[in-house]
PDB file of N, CA and C in Angstrom:
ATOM      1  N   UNK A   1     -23.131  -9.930 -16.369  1.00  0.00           N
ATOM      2  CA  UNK A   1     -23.922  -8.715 -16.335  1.00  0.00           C
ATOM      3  C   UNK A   1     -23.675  -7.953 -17.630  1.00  0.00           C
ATOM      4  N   UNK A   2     -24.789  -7.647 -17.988  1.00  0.00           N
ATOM      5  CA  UNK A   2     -24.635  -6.543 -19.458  1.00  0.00           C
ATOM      6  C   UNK A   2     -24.672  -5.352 -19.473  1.00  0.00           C
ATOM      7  N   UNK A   3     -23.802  -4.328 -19.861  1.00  0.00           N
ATOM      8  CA  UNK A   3     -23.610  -3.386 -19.925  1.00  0.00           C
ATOM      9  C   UNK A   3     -23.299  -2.475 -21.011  1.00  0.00           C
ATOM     10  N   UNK A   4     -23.402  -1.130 -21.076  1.00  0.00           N
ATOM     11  CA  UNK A   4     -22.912  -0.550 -22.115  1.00  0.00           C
ATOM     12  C   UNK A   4     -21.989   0.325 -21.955  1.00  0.00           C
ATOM     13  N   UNK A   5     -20.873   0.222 -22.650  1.00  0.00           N
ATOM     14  CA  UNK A   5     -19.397   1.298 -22.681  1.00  0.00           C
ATOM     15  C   UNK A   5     -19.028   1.932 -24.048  1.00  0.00           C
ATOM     16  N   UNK A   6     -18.804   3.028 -23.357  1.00  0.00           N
ATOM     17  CA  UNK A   6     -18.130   4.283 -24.911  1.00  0.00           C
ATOM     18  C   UNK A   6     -16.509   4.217 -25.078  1.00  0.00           C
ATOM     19  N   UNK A   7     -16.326   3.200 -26.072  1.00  0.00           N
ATOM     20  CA  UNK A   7     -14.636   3.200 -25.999  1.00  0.00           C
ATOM     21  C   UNK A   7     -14.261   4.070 -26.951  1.00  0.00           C
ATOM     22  N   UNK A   8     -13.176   4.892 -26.829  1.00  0.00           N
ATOM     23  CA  UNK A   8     -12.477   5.648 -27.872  1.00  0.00           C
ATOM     24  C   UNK A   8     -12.203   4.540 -29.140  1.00  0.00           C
ATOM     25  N   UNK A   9     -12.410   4.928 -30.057  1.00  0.00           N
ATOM     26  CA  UNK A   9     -12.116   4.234 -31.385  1.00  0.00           C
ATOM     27  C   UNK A   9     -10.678   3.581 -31.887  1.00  0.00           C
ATOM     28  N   UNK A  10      -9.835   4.247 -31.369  1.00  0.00           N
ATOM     29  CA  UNK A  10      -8.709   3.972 -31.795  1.00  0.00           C
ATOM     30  C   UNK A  10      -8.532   2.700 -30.078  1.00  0.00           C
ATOM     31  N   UNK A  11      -8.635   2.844 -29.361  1.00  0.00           N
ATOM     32  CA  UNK A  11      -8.630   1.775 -28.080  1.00  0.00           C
ATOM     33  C   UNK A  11      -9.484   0.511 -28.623  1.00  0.00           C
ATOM     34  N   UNK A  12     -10.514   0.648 -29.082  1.00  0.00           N
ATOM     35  CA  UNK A  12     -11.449  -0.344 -29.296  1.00  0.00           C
ATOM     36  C   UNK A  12     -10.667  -1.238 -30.485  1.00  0.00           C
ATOM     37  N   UNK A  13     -10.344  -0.308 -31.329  1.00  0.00           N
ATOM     38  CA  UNK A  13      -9.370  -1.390 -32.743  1.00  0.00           C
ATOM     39  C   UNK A  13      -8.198  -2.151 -31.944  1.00  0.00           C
ATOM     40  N   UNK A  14      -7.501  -1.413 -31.233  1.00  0.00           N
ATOM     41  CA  UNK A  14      -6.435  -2.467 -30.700  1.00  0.00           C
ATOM     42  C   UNK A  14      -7.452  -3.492 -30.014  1.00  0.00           C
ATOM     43  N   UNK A  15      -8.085  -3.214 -28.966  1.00  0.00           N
ATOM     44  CA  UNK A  15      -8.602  -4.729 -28.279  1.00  0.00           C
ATOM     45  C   UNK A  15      -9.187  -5.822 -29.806  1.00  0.00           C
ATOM     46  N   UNK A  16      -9.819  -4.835 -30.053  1.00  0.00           N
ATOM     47  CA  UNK A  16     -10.299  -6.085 -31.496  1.00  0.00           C
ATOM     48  C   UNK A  16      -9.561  -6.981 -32.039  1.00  0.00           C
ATOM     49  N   UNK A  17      -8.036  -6.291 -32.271  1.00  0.00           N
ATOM     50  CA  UNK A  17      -7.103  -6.282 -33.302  1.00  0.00           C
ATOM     51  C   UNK A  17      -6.385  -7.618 -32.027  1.00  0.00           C
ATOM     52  N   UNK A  18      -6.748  -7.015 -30.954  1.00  0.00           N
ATOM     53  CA  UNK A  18      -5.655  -8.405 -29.618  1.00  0.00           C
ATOM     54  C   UNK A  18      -6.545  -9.582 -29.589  1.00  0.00           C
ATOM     55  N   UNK A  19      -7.797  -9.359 -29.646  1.00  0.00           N
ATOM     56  CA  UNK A  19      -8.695 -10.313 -29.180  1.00  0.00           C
ATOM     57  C   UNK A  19      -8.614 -11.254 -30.494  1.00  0.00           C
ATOM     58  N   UNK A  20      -8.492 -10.864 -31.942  1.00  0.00           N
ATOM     59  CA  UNK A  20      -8.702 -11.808 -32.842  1.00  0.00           C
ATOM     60  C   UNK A  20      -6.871 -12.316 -32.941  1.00  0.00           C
ATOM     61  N   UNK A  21      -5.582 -12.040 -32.480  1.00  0.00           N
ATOM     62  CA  UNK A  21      -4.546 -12.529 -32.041  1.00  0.00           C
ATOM     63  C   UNK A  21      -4.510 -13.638 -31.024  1.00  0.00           C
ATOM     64  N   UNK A  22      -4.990 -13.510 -30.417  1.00  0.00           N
ATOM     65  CA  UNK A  22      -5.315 -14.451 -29.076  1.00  0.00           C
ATOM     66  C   UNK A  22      -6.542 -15.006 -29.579  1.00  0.00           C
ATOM     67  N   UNK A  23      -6.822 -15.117 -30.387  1.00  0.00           N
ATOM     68  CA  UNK A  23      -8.427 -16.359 -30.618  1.00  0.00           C
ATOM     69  C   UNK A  23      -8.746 -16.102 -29.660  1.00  0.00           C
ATOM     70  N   UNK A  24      -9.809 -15.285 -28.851  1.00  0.00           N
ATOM     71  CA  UNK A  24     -10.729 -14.911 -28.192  1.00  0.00           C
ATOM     72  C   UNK A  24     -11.850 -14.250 -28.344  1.00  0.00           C
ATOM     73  N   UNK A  25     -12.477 -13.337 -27.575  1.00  0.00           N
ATOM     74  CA  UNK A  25     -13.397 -12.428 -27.764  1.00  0.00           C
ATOM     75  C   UNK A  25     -12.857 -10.953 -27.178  1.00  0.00           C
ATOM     76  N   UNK A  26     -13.475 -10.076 -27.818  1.00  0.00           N
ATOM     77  CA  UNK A  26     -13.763  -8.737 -27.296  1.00  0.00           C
ATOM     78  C   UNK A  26     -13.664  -8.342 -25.540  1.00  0.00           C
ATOM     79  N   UNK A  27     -14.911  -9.152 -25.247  1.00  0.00           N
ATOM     80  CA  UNK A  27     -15.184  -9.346 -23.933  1.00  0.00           C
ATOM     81  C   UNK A  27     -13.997  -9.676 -22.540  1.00  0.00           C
ATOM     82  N   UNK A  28     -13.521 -10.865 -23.706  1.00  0.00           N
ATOM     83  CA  UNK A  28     -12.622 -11.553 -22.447  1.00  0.00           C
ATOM     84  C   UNK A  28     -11.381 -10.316 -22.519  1.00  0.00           C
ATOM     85  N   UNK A  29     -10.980 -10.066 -23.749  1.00  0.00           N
ATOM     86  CA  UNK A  29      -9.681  -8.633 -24.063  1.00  0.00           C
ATOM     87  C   UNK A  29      -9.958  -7.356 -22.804  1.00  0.00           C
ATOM     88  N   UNK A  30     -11.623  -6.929 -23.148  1.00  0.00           N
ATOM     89  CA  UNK A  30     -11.710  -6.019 -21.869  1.00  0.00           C
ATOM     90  C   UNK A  30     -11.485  -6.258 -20.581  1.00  0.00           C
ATOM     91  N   UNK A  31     -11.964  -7.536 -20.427  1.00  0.00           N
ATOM     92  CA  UNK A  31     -12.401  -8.258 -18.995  1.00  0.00           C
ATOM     93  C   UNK A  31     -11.328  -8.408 -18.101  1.00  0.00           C
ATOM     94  N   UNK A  32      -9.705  -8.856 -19.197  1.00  0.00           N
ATOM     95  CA  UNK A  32      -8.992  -9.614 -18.853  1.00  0.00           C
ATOM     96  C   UNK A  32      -8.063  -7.763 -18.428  1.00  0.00           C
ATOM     97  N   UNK A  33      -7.982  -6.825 -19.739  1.00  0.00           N
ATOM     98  CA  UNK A  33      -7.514  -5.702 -18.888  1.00  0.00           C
ATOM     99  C   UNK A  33      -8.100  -4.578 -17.701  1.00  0.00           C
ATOM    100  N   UNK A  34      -9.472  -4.698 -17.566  1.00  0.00           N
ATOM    101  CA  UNK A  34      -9.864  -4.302 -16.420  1.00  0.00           C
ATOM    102  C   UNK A  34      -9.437  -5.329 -14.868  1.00  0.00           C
ATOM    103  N   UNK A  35      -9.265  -6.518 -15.480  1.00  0.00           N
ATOM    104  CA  UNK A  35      -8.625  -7.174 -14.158  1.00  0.00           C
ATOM    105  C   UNK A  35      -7.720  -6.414 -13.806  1.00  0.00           C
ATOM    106  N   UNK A  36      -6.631  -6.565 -14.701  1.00  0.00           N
ATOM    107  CA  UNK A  36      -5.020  -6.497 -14.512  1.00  0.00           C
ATOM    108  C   UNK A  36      -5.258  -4.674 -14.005  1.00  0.00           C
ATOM    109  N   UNK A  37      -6.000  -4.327 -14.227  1.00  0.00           N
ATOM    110  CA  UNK A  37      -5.915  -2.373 -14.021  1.00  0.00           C
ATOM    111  C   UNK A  37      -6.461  -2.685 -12.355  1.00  0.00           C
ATOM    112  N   UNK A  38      -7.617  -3.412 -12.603  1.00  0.00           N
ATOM    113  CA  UNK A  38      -7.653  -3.426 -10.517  1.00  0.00           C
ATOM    114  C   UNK A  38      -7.230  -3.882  -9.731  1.00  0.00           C
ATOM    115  N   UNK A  39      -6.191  -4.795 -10.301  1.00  0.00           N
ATOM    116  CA  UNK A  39      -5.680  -5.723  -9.294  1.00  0.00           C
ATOM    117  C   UNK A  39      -4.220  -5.301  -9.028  1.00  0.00           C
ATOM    118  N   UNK A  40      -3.499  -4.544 -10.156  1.00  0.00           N
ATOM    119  CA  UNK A  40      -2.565  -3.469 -10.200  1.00  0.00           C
ATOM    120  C   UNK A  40      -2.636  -2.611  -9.312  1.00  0.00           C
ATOM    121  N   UNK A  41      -3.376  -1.952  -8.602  1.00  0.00           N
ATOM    122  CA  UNK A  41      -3.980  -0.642  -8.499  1.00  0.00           C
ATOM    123  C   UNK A  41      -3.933  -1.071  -6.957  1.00  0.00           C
ATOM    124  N   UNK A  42      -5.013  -2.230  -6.676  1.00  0.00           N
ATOM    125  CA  UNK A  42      -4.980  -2.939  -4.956  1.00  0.00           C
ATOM    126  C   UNK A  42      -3.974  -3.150  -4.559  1.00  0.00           C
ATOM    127  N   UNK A  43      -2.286  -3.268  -5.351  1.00  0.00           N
ATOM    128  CA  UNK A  43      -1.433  -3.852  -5.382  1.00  0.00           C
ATOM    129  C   UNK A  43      -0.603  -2.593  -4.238  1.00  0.00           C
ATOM    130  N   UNK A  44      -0.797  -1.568  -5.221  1.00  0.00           N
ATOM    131  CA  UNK A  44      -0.025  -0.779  -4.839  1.00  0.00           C
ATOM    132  C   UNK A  44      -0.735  -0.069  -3.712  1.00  0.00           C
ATOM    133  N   UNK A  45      -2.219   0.136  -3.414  1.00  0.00           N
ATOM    134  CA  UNK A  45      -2.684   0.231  -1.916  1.00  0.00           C
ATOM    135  C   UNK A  45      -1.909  -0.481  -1.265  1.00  0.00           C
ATOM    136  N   UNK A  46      -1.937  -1.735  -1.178  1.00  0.00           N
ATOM    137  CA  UNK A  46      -1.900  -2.735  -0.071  1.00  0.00           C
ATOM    138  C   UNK A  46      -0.229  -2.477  -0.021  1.00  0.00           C
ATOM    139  N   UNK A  47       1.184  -1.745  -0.158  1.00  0.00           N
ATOM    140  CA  UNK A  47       2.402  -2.119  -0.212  1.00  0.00           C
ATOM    141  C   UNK A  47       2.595  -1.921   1.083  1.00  0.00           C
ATOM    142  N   UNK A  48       3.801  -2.522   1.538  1.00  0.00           N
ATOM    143  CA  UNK A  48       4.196  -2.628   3.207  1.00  0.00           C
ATOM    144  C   UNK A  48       4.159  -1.521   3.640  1.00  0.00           C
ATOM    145  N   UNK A  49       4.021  -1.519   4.726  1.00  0.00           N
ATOM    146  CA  UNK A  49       4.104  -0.162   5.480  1.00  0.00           C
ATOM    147  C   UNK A  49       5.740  -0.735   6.028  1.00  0.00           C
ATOM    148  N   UNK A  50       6.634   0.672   6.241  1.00  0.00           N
ATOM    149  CA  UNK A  50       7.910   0.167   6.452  1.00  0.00           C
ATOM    150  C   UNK A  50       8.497   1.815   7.473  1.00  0.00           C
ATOM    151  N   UNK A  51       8.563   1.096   8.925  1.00  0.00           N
ATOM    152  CA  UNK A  51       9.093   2.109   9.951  1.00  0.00           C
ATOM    153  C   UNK A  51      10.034   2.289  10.314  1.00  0.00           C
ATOM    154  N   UNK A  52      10.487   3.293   9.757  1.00  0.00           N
ATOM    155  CA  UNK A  52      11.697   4.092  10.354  1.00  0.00           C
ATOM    156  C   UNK A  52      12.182   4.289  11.775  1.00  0.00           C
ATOM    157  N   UNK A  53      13.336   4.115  12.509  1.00  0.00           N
ATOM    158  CA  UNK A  53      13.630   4.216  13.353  1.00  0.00           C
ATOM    159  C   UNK A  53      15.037   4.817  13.663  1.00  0.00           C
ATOM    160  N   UNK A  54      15.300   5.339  14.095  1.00  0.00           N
ATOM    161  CA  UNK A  54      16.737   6.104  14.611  1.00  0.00           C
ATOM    162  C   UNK A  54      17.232   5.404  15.722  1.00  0.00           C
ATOM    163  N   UNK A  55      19.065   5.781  15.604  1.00  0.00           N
ATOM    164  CA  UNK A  55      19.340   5.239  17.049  1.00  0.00           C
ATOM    165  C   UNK A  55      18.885   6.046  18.171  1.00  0.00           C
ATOM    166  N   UNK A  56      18.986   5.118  18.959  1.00  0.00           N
ATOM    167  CA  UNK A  56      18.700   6.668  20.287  1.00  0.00           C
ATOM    168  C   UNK A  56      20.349   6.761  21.149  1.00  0.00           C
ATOM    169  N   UNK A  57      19.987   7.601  22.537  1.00  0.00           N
ATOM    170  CA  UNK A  57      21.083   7.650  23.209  1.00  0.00           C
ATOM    171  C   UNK A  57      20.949   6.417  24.620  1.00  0.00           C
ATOM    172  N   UNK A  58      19.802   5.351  24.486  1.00  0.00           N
ATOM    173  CA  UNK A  58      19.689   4.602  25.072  1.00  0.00           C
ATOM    174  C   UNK A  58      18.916   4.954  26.192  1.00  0.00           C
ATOM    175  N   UNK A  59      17.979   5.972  25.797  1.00  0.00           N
ATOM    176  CA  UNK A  59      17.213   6.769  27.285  1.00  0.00           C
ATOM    177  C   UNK A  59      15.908   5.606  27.527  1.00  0.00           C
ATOM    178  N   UNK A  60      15.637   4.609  26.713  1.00  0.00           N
ATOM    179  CA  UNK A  60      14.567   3.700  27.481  1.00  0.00           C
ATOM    180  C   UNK A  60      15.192   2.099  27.387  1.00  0.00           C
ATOM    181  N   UNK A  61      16.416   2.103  27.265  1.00  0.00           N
ATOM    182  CA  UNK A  61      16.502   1.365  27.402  1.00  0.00           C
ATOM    183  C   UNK A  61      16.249   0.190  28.596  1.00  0.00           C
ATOM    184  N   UNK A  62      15.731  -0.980  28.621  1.00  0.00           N
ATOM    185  CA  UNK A  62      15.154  -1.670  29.922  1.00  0.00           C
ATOM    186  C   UNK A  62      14.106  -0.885  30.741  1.00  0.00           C
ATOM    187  N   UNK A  63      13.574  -0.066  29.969  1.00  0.00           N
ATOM    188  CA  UNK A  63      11.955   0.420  30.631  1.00  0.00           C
ATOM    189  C   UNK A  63      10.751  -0.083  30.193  1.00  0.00           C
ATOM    190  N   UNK A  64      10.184  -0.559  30.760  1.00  0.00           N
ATOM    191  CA  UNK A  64       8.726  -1.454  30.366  1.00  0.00           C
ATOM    192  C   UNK A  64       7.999  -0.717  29.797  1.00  0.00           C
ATOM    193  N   UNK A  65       7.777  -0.384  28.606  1.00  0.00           N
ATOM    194  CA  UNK A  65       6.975   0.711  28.175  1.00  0.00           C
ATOM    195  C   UNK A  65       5.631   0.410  28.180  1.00  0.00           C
ATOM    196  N   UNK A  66       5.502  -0.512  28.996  1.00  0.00           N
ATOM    197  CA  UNK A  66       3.886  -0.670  29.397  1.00  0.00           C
ATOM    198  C   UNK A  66       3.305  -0.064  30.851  1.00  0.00           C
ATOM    199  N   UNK A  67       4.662   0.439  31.285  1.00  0.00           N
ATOM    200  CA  UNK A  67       4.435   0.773  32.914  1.00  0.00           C
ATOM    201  C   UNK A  67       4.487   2.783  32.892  1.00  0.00           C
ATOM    202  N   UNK A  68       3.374   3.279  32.502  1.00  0.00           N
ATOM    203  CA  UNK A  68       3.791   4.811  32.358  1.00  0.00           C
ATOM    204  C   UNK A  68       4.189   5.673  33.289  1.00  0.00           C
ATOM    205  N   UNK A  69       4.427   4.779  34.610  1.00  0.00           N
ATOM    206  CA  UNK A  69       5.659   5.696  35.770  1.00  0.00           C
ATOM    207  C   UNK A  69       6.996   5.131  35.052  1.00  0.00           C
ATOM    208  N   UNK A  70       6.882   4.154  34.812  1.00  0.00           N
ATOM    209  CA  UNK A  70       8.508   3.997  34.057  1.00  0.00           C
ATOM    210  C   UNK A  70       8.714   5.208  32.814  1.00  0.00           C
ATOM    211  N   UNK A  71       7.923   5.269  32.078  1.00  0.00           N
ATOM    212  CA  UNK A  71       7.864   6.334  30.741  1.00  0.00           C
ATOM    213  C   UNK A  71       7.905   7.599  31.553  1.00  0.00           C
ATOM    214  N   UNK A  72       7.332   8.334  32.489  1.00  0.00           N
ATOM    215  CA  UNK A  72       7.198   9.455  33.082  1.00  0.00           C
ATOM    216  C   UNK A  72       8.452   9.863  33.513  1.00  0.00           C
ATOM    217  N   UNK A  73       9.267   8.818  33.981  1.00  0.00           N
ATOM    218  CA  UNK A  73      10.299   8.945  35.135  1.00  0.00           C
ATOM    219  C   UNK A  73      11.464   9.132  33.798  1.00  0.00           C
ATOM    220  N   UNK A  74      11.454   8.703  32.892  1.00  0.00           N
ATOM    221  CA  UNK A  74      12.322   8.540  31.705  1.00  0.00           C
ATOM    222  C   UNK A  74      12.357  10.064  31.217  1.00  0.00           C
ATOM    223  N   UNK A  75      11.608  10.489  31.108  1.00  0.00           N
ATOM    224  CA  UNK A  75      11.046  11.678  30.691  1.00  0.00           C
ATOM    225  C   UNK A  75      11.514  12.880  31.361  1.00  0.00           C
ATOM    226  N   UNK A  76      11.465  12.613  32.460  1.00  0.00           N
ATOM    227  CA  UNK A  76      11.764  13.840  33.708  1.00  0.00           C
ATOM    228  C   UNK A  76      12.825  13.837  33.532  1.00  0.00           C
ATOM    229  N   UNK A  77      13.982  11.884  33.488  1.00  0.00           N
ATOM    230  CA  UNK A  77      15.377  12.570  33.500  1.00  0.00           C
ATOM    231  C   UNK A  77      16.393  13.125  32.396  1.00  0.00           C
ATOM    232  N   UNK A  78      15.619  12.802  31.124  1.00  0.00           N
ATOM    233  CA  UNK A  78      15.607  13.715  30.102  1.00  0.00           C
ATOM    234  C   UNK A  78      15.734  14.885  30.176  1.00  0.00           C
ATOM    235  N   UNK A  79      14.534  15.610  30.863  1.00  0.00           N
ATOM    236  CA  UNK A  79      13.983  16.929  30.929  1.00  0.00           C
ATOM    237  C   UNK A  79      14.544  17.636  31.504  1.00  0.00           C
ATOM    238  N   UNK A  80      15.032  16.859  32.998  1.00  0.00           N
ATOM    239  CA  UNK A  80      15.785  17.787  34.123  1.00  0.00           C
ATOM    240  C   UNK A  80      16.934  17.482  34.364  1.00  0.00           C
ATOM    241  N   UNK A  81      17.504  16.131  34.101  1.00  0.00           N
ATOM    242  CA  UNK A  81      18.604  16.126  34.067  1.00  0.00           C
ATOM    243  C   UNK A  81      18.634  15.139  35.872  1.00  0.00           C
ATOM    244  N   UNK A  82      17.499  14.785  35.971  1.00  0.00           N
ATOM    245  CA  UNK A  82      17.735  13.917  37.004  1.00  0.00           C
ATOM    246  C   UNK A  82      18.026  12.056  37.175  1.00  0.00           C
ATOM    247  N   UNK A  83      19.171  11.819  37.823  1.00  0.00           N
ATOM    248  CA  UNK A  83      19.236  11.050  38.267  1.00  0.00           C
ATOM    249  C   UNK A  83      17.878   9.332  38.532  1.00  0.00           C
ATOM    250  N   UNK A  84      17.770   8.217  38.299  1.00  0.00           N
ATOM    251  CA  UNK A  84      17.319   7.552  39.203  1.00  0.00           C
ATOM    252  C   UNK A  84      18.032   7.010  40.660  1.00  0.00           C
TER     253      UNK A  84
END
């Protein structure tokens, strides 16, 4: 695809100045650092997500946390100080 771009002058001499170092073109010099700038960039979107967790005092421990009378009941004896 053809396009037209306004490079600062002093940016444009270095790519020139890289592209005739590397026996290449112009083109591939831009081409090759607009890769590396987007693929840099996705890089650091995409970084792990990384979850924090604390100890606890063992208040769910062996509760099915799929069963929300188990979670409810956990909760209450938290809250009130009751017994199962």
């Amino acid at each position: 695809m053809r396009t037209t771009l306004t490079i600062d002058d002093e940016l444009l001499h270095l790519a020139k100045r890289l592209a005739h170092e590397r026996g290449t073109t112009l083109k591939k010099v831009v081409e090759d650092a607009l890769r590396a700038a987007l693929f840099e960039r996705r890089e650091e979107s995409a970084s792990p997500f990384r979850l924090v967790t604390f100890g606890g005092d063992g208040l769910l421990e062996g509760i099915d946390l799929d069963r929300t009378s188990e979670l409810l009941a956990a909760e209450d004896r938290e809250r009130y100080g009751q017994k199962s």
